[in-house]
N, C-alpha and C. Protein backbone atom coordinates (compact mmCIF):
# COMPACT_ATOMS: atom_id res chain seq x y z
N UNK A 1 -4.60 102.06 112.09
CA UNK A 1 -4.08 102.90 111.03
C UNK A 1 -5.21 103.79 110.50
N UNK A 2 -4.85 104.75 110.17
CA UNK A 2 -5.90 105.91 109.69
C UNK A 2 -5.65 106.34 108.62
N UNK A 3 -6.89 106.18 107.46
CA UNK A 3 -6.68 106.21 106.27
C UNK A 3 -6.21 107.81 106.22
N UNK A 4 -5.42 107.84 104.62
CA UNK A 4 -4.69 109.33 104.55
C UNK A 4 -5.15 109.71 103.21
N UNK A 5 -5.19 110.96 102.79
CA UNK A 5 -5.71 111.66 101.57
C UNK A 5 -4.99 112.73 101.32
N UNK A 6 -4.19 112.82 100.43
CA UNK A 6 -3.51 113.91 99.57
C UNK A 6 -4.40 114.90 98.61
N UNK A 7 -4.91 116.05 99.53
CA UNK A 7 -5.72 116.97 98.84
C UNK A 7 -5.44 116.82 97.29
N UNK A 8 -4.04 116.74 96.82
CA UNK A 8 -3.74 116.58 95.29
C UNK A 8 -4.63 116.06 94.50
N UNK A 9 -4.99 114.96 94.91
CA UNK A 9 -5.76 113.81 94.49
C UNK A 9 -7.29 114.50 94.11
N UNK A 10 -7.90 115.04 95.39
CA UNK A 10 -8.82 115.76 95.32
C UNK A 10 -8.62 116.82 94.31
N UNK A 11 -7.91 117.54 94.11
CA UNK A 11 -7.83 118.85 93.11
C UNK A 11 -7.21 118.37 91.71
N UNK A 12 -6.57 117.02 91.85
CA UNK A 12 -7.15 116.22 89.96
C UNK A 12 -8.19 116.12 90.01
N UNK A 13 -9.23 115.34 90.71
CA UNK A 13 -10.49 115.14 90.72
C UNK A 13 -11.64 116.65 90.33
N UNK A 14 -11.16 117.09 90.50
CA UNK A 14 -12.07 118.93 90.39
C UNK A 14 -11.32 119.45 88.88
N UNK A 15 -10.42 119.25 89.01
CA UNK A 15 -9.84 119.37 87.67
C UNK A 15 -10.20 118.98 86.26
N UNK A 16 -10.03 118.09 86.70
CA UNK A 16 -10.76 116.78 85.34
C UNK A 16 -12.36 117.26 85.29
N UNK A 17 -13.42 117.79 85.69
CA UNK A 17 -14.54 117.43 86.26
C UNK A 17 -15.08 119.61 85.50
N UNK A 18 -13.58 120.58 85.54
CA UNK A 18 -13.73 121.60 85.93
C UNK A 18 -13.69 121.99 84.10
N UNK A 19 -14.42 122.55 83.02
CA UNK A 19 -14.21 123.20 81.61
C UNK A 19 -12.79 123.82 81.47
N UNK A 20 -12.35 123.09 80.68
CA UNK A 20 -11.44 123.37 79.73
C UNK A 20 -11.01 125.07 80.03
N UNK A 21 -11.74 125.60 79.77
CA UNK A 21 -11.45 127.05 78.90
C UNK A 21 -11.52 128.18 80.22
N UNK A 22 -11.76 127.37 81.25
CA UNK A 22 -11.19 127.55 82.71
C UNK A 22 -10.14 127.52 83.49
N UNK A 23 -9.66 126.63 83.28
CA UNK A 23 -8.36 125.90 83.91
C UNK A 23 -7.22 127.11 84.04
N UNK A 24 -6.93 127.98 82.65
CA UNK A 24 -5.45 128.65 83.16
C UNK A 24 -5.95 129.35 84.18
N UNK A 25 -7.18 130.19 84.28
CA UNK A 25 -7.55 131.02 85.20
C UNK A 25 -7.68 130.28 86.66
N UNK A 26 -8.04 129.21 86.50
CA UNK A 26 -8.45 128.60 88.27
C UNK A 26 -7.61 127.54 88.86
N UNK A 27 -6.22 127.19 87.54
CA UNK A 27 -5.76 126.05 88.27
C UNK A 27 -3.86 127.14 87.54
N UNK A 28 -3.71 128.09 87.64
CA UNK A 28 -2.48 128.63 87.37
C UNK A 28 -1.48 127.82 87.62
N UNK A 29 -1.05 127.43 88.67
CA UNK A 29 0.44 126.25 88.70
C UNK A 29 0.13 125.26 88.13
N UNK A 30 -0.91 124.28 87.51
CA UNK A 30 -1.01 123.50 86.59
C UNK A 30 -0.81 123.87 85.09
N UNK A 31 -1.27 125.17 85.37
CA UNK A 31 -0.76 125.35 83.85
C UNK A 31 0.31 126.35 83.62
N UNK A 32 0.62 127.06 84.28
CA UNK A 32 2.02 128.15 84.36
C UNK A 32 3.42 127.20 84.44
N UNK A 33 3.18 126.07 84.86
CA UNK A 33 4.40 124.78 85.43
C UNK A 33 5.37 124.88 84.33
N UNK A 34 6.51 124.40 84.16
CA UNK A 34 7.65 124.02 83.17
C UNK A 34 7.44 122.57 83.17
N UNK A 35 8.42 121.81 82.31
CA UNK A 35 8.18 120.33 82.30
C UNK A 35 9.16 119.71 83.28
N UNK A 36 9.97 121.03 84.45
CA UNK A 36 10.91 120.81 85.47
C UNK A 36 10.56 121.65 86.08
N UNK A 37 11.44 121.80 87.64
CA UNK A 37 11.37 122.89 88.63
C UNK A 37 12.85 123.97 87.94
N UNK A 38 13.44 123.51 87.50
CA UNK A 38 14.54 124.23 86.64
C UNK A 38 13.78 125.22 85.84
N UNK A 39 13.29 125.00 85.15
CA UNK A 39 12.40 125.90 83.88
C UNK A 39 11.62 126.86 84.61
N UNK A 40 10.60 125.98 85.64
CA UNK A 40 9.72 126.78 85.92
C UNK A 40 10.31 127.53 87.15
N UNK A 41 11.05 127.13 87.59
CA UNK A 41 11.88 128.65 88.94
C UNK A 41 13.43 129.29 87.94
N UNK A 42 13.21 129.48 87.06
CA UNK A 42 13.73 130.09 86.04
C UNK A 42 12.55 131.37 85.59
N UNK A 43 11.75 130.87 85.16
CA UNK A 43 11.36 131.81 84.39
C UNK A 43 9.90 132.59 85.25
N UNK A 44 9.43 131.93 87.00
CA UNK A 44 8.84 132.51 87.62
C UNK A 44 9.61 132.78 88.82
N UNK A 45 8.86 134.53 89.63
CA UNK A 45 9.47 134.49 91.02
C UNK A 45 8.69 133.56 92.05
N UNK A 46 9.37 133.43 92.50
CA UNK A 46 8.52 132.31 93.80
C UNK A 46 7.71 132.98 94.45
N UNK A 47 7.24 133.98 94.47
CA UNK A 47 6.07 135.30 95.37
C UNK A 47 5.06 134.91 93.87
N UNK A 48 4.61 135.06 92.88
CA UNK A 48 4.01 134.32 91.95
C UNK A 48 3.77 133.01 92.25
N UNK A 49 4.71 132.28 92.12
CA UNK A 49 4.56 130.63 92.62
C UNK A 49 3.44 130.29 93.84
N UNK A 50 3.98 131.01 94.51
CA UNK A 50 3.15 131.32 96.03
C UNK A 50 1.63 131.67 95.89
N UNK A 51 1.42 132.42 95.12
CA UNK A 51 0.43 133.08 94.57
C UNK A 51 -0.70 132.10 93.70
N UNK A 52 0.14 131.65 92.92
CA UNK A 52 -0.97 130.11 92.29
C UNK A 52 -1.10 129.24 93.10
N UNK A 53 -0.11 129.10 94.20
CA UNK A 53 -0.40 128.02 94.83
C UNK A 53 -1.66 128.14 95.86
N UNK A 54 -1.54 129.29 96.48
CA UNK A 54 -2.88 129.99 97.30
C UNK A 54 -4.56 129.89 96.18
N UNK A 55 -4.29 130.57 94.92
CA UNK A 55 -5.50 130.57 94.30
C UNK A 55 -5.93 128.81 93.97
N UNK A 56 -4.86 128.01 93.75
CA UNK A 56 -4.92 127.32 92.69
C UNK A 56 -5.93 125.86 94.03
N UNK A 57 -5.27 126.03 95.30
CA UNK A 57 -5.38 125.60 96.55
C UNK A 57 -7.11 125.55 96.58
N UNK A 58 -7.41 126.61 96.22
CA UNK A 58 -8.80 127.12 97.03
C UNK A 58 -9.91 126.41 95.66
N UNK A 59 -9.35 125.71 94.54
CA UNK A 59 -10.02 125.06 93.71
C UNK A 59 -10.78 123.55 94.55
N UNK A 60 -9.73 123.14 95.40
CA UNK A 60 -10.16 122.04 96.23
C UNK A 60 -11.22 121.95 97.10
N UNK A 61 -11.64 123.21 97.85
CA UNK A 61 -12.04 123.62 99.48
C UNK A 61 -13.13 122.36 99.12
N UNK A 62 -14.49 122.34 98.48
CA UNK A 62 -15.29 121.81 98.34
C UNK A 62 -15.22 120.10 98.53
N UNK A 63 -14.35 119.52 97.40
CA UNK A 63 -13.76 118.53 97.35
C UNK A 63 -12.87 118.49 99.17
N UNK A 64 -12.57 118.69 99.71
CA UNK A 64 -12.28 118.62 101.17
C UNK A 64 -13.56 118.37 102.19
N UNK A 65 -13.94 119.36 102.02
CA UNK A 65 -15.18 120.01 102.50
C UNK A 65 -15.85 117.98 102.73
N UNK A 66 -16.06 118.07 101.39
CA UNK A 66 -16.81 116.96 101.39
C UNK A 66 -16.15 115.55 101.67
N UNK A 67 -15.26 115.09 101.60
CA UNK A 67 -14.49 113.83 101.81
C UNK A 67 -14.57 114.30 103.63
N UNK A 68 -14.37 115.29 104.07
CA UNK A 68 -14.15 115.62 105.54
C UNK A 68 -15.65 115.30 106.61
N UNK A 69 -16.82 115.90 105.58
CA UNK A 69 -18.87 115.65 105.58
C UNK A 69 -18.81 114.02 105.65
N UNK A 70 -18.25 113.14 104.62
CA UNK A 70 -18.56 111.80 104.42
C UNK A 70 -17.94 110.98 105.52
N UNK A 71 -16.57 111.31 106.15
CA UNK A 71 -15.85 110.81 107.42
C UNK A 71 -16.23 110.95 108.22
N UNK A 72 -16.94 112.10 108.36
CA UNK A 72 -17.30 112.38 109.84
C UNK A 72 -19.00 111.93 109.82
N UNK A 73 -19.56 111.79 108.94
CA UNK A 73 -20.97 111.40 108.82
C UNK A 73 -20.83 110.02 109.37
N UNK A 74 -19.81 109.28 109.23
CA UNK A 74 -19.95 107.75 109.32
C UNK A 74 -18.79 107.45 110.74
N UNK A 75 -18.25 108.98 110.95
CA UNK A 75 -17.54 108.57 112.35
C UNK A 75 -16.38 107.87 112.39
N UNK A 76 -15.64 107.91 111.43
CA UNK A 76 -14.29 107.99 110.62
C UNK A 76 -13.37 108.83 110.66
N UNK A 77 -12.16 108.31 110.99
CA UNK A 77 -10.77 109.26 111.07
C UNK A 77 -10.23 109.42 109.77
N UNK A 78 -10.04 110.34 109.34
CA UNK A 78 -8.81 110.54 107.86
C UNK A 78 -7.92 111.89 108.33
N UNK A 79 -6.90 111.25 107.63
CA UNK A 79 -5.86 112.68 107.26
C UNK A 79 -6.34 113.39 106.29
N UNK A 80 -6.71 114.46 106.00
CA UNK A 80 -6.02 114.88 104.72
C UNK A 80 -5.12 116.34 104.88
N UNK A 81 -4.47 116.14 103.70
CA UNK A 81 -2.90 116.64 103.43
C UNK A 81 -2.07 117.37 102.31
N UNK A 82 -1.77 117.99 102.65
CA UNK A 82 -1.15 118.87 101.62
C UNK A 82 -1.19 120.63 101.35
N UNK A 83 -1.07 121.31 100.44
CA UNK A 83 -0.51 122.70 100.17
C UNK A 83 -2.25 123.14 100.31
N UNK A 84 -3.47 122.51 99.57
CA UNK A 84 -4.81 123.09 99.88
C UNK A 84 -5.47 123.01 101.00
N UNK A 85 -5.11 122.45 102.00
CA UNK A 85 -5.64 122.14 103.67
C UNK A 85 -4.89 123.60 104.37
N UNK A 86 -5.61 124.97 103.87
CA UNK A 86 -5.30 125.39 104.73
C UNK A 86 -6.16 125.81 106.03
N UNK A 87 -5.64 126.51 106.56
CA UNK A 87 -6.47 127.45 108.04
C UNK A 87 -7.75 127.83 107.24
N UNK A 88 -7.95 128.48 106.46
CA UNK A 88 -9.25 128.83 106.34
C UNK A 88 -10.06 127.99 106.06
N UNK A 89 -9.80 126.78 105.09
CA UNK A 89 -11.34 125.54 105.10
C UNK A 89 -11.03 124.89 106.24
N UNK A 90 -10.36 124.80 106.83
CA UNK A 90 -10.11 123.91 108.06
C UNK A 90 -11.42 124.81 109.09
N UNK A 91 -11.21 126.00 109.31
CA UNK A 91 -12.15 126.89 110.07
C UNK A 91 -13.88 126.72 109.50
N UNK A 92 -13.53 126.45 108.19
CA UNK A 92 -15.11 126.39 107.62
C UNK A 92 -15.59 124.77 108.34
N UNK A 93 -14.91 124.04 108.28
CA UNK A 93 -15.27 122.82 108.52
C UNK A 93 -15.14 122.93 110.01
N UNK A 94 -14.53 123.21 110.71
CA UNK A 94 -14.71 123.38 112.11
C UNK A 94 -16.30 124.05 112.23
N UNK A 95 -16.40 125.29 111.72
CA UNK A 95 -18.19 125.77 111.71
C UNK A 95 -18.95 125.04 111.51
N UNK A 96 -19.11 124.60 110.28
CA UNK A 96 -20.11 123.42 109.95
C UNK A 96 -19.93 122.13 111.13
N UNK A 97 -19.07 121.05 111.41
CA UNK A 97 -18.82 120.40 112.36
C UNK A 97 -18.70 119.94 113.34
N UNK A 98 -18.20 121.09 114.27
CA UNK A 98 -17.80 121.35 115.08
C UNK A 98 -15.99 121.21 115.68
N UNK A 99 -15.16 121.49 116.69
CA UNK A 99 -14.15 121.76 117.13
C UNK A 99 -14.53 119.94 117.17
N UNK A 100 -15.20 119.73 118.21
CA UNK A 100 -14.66 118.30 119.02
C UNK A 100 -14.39 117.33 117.71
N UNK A 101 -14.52 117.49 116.45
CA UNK A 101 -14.80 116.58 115.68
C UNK A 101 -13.60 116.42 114.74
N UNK A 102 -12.76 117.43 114.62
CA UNK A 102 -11.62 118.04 114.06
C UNK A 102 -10.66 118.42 114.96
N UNK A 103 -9.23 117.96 114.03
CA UNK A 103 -8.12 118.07 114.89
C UNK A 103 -7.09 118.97 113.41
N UNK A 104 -6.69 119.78 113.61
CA UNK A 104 -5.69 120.20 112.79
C UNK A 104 -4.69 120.83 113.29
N UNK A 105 -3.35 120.36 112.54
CA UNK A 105 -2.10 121.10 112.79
C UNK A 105 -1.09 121.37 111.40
N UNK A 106 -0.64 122.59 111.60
CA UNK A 106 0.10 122.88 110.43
C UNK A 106 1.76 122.98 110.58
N UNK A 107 2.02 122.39 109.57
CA UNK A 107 3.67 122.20 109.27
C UNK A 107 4.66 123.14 108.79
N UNK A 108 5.33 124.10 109.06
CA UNK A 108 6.21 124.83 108.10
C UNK A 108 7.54 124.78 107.76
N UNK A 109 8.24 125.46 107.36
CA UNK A 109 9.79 125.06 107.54
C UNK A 109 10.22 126.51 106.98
N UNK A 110 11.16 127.25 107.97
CA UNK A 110 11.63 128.46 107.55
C UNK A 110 12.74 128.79 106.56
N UNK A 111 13.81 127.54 107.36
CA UNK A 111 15.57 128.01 107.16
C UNK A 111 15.58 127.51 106.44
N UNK A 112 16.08 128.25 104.86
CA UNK A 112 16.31 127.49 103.75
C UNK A 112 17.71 126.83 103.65
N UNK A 113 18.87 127.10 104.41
CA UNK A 113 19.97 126.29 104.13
C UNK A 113 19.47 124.61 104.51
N UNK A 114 18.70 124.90 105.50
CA UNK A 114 18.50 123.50 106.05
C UNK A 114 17.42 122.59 105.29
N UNK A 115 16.73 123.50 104.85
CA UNK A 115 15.67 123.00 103.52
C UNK A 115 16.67 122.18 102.32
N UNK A 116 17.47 122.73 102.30
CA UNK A 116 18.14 122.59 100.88
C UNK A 116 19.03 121.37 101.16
N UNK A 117 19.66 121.20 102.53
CA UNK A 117 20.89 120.17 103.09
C UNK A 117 19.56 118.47 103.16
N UNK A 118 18.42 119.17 103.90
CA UNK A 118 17.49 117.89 104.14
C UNK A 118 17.06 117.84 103.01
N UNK A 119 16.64 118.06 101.68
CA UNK A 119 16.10 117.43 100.78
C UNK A 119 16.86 116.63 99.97
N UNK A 120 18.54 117.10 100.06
CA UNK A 120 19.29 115.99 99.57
C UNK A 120 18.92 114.77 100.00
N UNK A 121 19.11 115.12 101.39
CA UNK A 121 19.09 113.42 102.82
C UNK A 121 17.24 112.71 102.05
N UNK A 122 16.74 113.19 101.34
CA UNK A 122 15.29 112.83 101.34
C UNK A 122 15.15 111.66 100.86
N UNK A 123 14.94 110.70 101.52
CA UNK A 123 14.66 109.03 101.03
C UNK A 123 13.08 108.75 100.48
N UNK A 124 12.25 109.93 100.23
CA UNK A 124 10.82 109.59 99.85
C UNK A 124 10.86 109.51 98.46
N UNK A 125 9.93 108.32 98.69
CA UNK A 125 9.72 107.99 96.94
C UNK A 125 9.03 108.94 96.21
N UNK A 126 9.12 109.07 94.97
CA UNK A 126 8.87 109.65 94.14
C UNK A 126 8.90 111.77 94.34
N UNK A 127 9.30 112.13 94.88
CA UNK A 127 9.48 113.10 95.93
C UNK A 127 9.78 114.54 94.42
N UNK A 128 8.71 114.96 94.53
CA UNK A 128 8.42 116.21 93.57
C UNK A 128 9.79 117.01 92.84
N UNK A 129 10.55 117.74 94.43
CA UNK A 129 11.75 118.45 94.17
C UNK A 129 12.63 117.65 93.60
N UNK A 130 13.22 116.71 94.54
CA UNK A 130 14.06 115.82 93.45
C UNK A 130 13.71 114.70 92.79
N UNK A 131 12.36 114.53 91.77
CA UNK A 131 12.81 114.12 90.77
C UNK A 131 12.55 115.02 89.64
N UNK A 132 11.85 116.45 89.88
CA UNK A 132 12.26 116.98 89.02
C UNK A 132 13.07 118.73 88.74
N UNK A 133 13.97 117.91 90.02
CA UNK A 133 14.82 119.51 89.97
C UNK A 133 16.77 118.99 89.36
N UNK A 134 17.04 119.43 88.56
CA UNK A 134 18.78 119.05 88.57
C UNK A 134 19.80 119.86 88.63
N UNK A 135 18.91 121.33 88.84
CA UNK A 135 20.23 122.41 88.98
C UNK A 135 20.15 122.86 90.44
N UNK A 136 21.21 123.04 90.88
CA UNK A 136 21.84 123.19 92.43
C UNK A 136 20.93 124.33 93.35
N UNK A 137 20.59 125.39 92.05
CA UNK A 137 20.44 127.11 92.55
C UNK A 137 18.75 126.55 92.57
N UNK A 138 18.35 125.64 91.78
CA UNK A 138 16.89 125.74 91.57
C UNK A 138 16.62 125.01 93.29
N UNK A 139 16.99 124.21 93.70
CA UNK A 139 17.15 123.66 95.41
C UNK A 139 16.93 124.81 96.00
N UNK A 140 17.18 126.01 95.62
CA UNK A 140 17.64 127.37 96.78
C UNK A 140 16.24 127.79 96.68
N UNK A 141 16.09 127.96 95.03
CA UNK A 141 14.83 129.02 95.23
C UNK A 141 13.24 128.60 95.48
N UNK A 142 13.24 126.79 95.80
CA UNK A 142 12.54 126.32 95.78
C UNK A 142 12.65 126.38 97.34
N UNK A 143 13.87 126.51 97.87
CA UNK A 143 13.94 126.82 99.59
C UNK A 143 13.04 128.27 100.03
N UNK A 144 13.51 129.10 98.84
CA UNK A 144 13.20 129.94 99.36
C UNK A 144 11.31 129.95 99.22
N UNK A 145 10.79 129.97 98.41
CA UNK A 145 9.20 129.50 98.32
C UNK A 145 8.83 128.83 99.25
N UNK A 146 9.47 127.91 99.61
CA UNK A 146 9.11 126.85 100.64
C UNK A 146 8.68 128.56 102.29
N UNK A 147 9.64 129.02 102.02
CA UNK A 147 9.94 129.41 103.27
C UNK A 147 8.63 130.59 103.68
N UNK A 148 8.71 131.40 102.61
CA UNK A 148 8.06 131.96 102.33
C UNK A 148 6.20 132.04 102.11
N UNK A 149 6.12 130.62 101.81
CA UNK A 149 4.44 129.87 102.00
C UNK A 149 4.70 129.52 103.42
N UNK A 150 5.54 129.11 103.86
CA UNK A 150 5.33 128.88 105.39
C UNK A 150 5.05 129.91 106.31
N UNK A 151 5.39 131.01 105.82
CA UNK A 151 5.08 132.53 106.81
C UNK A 151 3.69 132.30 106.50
N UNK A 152 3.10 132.42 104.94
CA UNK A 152 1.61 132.43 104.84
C UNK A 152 1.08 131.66 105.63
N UNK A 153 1.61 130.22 105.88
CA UNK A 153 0.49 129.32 106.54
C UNK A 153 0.56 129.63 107.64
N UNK A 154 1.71 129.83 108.25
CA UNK A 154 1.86 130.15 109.63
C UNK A 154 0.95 131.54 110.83
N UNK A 155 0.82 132.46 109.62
CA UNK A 155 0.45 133.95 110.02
C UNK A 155 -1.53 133.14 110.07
N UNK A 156 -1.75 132.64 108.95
CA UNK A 156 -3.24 132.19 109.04
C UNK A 156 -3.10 131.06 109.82
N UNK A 157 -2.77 130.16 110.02
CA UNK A 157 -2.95 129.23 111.32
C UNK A 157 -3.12 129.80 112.27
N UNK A 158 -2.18 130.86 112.99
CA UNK A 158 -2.23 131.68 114.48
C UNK A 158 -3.43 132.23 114.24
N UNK A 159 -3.88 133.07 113.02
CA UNK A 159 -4.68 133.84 113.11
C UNK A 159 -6.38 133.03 113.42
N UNK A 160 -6.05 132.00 112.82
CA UNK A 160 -7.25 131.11 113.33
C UNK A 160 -6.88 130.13 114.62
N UNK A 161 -5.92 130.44 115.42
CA UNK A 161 -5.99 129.58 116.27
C UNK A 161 -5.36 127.54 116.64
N UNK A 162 -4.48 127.89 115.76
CA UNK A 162 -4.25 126.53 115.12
C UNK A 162 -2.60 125.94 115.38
N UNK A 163 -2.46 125.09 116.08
CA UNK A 163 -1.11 125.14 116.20
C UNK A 163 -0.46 124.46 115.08
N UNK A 164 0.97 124.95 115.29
CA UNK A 164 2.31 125.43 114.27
C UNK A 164 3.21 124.75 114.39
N UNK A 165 4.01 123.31 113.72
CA UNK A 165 5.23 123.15 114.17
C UNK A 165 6.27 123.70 113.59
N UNK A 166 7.30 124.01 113.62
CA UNK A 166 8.52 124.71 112.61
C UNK A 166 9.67 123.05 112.60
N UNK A 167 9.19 122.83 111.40
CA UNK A 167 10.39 121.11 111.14
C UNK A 167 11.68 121.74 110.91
N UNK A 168 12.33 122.62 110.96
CA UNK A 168 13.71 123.05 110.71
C UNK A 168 14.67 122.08 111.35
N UNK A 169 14.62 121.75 112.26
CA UNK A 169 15.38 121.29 113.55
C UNK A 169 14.91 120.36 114.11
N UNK A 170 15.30 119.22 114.01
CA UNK A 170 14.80 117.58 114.93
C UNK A 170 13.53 117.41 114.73
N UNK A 171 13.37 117.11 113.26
CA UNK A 171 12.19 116.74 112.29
C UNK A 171 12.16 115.44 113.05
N UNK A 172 12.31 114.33 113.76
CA UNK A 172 11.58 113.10 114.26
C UNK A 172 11.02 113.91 115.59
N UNK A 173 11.36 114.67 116.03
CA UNK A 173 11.15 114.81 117.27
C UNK A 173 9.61 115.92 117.20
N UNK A 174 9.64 116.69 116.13
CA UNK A 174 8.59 117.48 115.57
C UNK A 174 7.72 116.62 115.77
N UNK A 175 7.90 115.96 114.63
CA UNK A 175 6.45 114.87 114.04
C UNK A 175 6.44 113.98 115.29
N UNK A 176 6.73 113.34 116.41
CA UNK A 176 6.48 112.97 117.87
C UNK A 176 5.54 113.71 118.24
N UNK A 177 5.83 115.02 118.43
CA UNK A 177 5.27 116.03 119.30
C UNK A 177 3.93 116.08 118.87
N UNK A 178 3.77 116.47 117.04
CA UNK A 178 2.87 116.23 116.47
C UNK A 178 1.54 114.93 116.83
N UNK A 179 2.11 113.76 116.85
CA UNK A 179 1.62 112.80 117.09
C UNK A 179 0.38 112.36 118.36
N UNK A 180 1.55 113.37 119.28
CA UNK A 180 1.38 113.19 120.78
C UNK A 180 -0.15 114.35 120.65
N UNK A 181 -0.01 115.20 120.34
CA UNK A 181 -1.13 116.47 120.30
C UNK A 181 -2.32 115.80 119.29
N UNK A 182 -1.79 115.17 118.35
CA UNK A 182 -3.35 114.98 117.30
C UNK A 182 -4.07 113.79 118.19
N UNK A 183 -2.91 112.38 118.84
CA UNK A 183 -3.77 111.26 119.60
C UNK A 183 -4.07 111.17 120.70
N UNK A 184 -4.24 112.88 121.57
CA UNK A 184 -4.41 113.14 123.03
C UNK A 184 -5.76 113.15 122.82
N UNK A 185 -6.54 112.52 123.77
CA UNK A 185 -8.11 112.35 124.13
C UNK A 185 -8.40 113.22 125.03
């Protein structure tokens, strides 16, 4: 089993650590948020949303950077995961590192009807959208963001070279494929 790390974790950690009188400027979706996804995809467009999520992302790189320096110093596998792992620190750490030492692949999901049908079906605990979304339309526009950061990740993954799965369609069979490509020697 291979330990796993939710960049999140890392970007509380930088957070907590980062002055006060900083934060709206460097951590925007922490502090632009509603106390729901109702409120807050109410009263923001999701091209904004998108937008903190990119700046707010790049608060982490370091905090990556380094949990990625300490694994590989000691010759250790980890995941890490989430909306701040993108193509570009992934490329920095490939420089510093090297290729043979790093394996990355990125996840997207386009079709928002199908975004919206699978997050009902979603059996994960504690699971962001639904537990804190309760209006029907807010599902849509959170599809649509979804869809929309996925072009971003997608256009910078290719552009660095990085393969792409699209989960729209036979999500077990994705994450297989996935599997098969990250534990090929």
């Amino acid at each position: 089993m291979i330990p796993w790390i939710s960049a999140d974790t890392l970007q509380n950690i930088v957070y907590a650590y980062t002055p006060k009188k900083t934060h709206k400027k460097i951590f925007p979706n922490s502090q632009l948020r509603g106390d729901n996804n109702d409120e807050t995809y109410s009263r923001h467009h999701h091209k904004a949303i998108i937008k903190w999520y990119i700046n707010q992302g790049k608060t982490s790189y370091k905090a990556i950077s380094m949990v990625a320096e300490t694994y590989l110093i000691d010759k250790d596998d980890i995941v890490v995961e989430w909306y701040q792992v993108t193509p570009e620190i992934v490329e920095k750490i490939i420089k510093k590192f090297g290729k043979k030492n790093i394996q990355s692949i990125f996840l997207v999901k386009h079709d928002e009807k199908q975004f919206v049908k699978d997050i009902h079906k979603s059996t994960t605990p504690n699971d962001w959208i639904i537990r804190k979304t309760k209006e029907e339309n807010t599902f849509h526009k959170i599809a649509k963001m979804i869809s929309e950061y996925s072009k971003y990740f997608e256009k910078e993954a290719r552009k660095h070279k990085f393969t792409v799965f699209t989960m729209d369609q036979d999500f077990k069979k994705q994450i297989k494929k996935a599997i098969q490509l990250l534990t090929k020697k």
